[in-house]
Protein backbone atom coordinates (compact mmCIF):
# COMPACT_ATOMS: atom_id res chain seq x y z
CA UNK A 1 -36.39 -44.53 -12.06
CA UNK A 2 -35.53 -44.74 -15.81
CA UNK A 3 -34.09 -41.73 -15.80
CA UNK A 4 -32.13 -42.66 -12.62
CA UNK A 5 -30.80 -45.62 -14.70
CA UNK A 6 -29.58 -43.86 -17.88
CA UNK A 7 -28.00 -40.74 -16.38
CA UNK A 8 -26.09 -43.76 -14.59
CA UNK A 9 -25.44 -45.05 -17.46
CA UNK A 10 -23.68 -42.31 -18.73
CA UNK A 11 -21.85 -41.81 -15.57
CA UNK A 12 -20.06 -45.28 -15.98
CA UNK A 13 -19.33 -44.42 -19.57
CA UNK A 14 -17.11 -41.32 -18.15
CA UNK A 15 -15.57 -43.58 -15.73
CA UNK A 16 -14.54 -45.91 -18.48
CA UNK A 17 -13.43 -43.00 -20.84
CA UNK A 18 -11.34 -41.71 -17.65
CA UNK A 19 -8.21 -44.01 -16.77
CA UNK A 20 -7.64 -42.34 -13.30
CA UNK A 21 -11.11 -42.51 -12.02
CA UNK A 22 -11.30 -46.56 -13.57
CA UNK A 23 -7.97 -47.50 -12.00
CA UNK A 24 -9.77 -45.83 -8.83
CA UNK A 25 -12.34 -48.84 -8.20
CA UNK A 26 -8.94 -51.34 -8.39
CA UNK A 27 -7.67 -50.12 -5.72
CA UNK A 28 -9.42 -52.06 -2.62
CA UNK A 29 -8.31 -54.83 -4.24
CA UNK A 30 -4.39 -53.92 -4.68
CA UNK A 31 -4.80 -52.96 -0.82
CA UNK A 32 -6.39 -56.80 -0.32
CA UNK A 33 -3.32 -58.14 -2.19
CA UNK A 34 -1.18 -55.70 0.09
CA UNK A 35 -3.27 -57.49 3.16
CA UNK A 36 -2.84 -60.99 2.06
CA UNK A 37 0.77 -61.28 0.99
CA UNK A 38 2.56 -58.33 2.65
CA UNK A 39 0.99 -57.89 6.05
CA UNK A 40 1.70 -61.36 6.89
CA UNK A 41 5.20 -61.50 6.19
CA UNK A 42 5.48 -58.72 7.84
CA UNK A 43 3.85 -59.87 11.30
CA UNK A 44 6.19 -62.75 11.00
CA UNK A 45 9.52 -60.49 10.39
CA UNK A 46 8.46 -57.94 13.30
CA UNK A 47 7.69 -60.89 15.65
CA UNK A 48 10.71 -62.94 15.23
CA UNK A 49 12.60 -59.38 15.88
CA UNK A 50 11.05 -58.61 18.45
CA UNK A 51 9.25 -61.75 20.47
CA UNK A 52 7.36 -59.78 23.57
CA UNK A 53 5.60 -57.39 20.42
CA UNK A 54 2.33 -58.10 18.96
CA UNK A 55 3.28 -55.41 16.34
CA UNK A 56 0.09 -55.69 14.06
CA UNK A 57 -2.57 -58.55 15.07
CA UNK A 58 -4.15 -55.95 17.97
CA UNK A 59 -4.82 -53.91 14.79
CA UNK A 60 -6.21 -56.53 12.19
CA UNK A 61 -9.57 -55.38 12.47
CA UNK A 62 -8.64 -51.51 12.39
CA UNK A 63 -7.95 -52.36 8.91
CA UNK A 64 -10.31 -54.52 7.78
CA UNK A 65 -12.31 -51.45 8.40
CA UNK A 66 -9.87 -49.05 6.49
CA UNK A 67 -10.65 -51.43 3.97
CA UNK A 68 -14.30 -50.72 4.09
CA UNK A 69 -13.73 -46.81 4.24
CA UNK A 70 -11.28 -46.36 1.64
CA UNK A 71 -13.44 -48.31 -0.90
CA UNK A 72 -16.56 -46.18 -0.33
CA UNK A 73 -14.04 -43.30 -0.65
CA UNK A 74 -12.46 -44.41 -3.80
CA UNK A 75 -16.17 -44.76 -5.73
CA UNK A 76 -17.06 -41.20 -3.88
CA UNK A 77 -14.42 -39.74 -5.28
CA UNK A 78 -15.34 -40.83 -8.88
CA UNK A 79 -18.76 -39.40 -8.41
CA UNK A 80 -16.46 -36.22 -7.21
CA UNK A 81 -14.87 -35.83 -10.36
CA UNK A 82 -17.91 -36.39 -12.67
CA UNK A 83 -20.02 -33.90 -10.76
CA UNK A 84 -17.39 -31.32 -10.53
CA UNK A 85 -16.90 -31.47 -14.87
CA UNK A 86 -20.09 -31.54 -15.47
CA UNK A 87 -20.61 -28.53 -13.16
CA UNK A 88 -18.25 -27.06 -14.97
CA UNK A 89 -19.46 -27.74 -18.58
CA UNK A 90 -23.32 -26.94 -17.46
CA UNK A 91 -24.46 -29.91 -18.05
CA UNK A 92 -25.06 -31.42 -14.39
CA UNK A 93 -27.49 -28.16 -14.26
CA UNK A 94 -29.14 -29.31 -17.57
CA UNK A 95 -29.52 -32.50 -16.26
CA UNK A 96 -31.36 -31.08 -13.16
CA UNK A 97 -34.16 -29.31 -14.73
CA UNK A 98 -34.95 -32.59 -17.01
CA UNK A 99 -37.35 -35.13 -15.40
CA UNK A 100 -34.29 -36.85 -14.00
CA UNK A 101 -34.40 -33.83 -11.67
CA UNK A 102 -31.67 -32.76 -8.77
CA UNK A 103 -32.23 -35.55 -6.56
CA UNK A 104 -32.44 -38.23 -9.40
CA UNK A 105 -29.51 -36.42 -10.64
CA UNK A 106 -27.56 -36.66 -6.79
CA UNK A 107 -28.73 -40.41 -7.21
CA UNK A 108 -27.13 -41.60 -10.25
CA UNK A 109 -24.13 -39.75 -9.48
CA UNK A 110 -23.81 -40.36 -5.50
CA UNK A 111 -26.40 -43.02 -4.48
CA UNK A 112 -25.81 -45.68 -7.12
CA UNK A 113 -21.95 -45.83 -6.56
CA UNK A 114 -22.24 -46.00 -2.46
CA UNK A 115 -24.64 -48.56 -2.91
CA UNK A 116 -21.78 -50.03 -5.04
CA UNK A 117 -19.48 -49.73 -2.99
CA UNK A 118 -21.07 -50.95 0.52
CA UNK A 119 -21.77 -54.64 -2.10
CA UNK A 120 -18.07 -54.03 -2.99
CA UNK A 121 -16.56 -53.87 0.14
CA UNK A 122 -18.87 -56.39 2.04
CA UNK A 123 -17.22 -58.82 -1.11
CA UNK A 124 -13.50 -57.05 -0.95
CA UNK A 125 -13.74 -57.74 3.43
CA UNK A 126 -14.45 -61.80 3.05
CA UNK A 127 -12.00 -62.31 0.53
CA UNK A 128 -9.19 -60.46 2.38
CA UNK A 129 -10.19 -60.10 5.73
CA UNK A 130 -7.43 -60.07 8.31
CA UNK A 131 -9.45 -59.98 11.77
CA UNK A 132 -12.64 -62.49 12.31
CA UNK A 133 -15.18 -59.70 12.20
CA UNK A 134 -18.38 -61.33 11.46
CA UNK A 135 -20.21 -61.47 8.40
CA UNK A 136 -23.01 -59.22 10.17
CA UNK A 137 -21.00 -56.70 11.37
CA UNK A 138 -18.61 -56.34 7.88
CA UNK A 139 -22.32 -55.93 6.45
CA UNK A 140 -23.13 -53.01 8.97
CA UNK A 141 -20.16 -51.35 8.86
CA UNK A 142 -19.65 -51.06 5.10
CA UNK A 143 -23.05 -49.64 4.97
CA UNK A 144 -21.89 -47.57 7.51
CA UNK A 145 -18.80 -46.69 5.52
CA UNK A 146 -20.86 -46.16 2.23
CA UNK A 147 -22.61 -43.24 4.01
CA UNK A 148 -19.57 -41.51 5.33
CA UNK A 149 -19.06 -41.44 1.07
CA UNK A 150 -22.33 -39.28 1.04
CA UNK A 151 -20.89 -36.83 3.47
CA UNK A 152 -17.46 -36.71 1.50
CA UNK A 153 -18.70 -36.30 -1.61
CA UNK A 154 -21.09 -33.46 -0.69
CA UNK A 155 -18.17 -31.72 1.55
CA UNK A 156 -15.83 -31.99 -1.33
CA UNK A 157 -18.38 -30.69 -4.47
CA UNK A 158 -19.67 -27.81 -1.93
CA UNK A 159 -16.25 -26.36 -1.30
CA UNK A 160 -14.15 -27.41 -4.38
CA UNK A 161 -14.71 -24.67 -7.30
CA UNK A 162 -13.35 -27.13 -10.05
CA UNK A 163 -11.69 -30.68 -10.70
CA UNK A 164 -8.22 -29.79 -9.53
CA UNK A 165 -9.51 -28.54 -6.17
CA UNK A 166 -11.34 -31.36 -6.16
CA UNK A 167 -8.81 -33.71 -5.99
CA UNK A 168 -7.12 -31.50 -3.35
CA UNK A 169 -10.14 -31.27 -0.73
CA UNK A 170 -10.61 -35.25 -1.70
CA UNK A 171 -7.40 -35.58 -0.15
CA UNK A 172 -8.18 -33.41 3.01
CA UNK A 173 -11.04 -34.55 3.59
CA UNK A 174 -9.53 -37.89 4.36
CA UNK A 175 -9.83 -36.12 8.29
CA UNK A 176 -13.19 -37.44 8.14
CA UNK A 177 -11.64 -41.23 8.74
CA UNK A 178 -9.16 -40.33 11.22
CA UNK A 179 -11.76 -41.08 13.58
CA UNK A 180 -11.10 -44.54 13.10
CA UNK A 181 -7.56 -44.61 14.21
CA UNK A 182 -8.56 -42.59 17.63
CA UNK A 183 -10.91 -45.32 18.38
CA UNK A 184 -8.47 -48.05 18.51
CA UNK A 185 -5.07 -46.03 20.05
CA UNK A 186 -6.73 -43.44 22.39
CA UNK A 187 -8.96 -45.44 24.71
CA UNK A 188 -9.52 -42.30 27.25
CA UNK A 189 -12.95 -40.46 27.36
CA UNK A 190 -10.81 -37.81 25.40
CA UNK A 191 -10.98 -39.72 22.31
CA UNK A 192 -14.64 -39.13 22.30
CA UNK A 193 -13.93 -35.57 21.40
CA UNK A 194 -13.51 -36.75 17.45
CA UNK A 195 -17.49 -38.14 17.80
CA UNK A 196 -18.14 -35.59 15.43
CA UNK A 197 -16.50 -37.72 12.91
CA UNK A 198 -18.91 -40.51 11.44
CA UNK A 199 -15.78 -43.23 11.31
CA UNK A 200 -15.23 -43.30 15.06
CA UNK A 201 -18.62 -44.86 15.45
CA UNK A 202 -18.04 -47.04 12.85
CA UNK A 203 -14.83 -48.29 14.90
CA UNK A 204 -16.32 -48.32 18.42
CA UNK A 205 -19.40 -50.08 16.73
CA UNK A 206 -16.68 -52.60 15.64
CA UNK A 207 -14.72 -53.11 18.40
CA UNK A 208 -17.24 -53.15 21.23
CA UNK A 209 -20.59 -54.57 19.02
CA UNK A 210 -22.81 -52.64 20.66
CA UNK A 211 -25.75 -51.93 18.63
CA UNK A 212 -26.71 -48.84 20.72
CA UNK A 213 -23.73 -47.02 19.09
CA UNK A 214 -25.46 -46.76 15.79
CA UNK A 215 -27.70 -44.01 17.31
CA UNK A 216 -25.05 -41.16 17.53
CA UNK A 217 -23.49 -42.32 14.43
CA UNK A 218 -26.84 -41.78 13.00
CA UNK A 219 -27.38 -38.14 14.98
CA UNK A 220 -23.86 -37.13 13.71
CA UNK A 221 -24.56 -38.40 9.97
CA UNK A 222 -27.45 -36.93 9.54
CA UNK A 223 -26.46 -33.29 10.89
CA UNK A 224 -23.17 -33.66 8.16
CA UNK A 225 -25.44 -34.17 5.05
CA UNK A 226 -27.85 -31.81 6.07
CA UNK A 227 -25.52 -28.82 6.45
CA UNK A 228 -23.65 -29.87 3.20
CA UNK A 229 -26.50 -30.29 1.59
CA UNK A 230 -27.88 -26.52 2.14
CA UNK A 231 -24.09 -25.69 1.16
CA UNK A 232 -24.60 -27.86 -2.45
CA UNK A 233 -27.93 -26.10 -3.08
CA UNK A 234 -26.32 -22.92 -2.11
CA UNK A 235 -23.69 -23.40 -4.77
CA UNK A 236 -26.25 -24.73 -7.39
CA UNK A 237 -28.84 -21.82 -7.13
């Protein structure tokens, strides 16, 4: 666990050394400040233009969950960038055959931060909070959403060959969350043909708090990681 702790260690000290992925973790917090002061404002403006519209409340808690995501994806995508340079350099494969091992190495880099982030988000959500999810349920759901950063950060590192196409799969990989839009605007059975994406459980869990629901999210989660996961080992060795 020590050796957990200090290859950690040395993964926040590349953070800090890198402006881009540092200004990263800010960013659920500019989005709260966007939720606080600009969504309100402009609820007000769209309802006094148009009185018969609800324009945005229906969709409060659609992103109060966005929230959620997008912070688990903003620490993944740290981890992204670390992993991908040391990859690079040789020394994440160093680090692998050292008692820290691959899976200590996988947890430093990709377990510490989600945990992160789920604490992050669960603290990010009751500040700035536009719905009135529960506190149980924002808890749920951002560990939820800190997973889905386990299966984005092992899509993106499998596929990407360096940092640059990195950042480009980070981006496109972003499909992974559009399952949380379907969930709310396309209430047909048909939506449930983007189940294979772990957000839309994450929404219907949401919007319908139905425990059950946690079971295919689980199914679905599990069969992402453990394809990508023969894909990272693949690449490794």
């Amino acid at each position: 666990m020590k050796a957990i702790w200090r290859a950690f260690g040395s993964f926040v000290v590349e953070i800090r050394n890198d402006f881009m992925l540092a200004a990263c973790l800010f960013t659920p917090v500019l989005l709260g400040f966007v939720y606080m002061f600009v969504i309100p404002v402009l609820e007000e403006f769209l309802s006094a233009r148009f009185p018969n519209l609800t324009a945005l409340t229906p969709y409060y808690l659609m992103l109060d969950l966005l929230l959620l995501i997008l912070t688990s994806v903003m620490f993944a995508f740290s981890g992204i960038m670390v992993i991908l340079g040391e990859l690079d350099n040789g020394t994440a494969k160093y680090l692998m055959v050292t008692p820290l091992g691959k899976k200590g190495y996988l947890a430093s880099r990709i377990g510490i931060p989600m945990i992160i982030s789920t604490f992050y988000g669960i603290l990010a959500l009751m500040v700035f909070k536009l719905s009135d999810i529960s506190l149980v349920m924002i808890v749920i759901c951002a560990l939820l959403s800190g997973i889905i950063s386990i299966v984005i950060s092992l899509l993106v590192i499998s596929l990407a060959k360096n940092k640059l196409e990195g950042m480009a799969l980070t981006k496109l990989s972003g499909f992974i969350i559009l399952g949380l839009p379907v969930a709310f605007f396309i209430t047909s059975p048909i939506g449930y043909m983007t189940g294979i994406l772990p957000s839309f459980w994450v929404a219907k869990l949401a919007i319908t708090e139905n425990g059950l629901i946690i079971i295919p999210y689980i199914v679905i989660t599990i069969l992402w990681i453990g394809v990508l996961y023969r894909k990272f080992n693949a690449k490794l060795f």
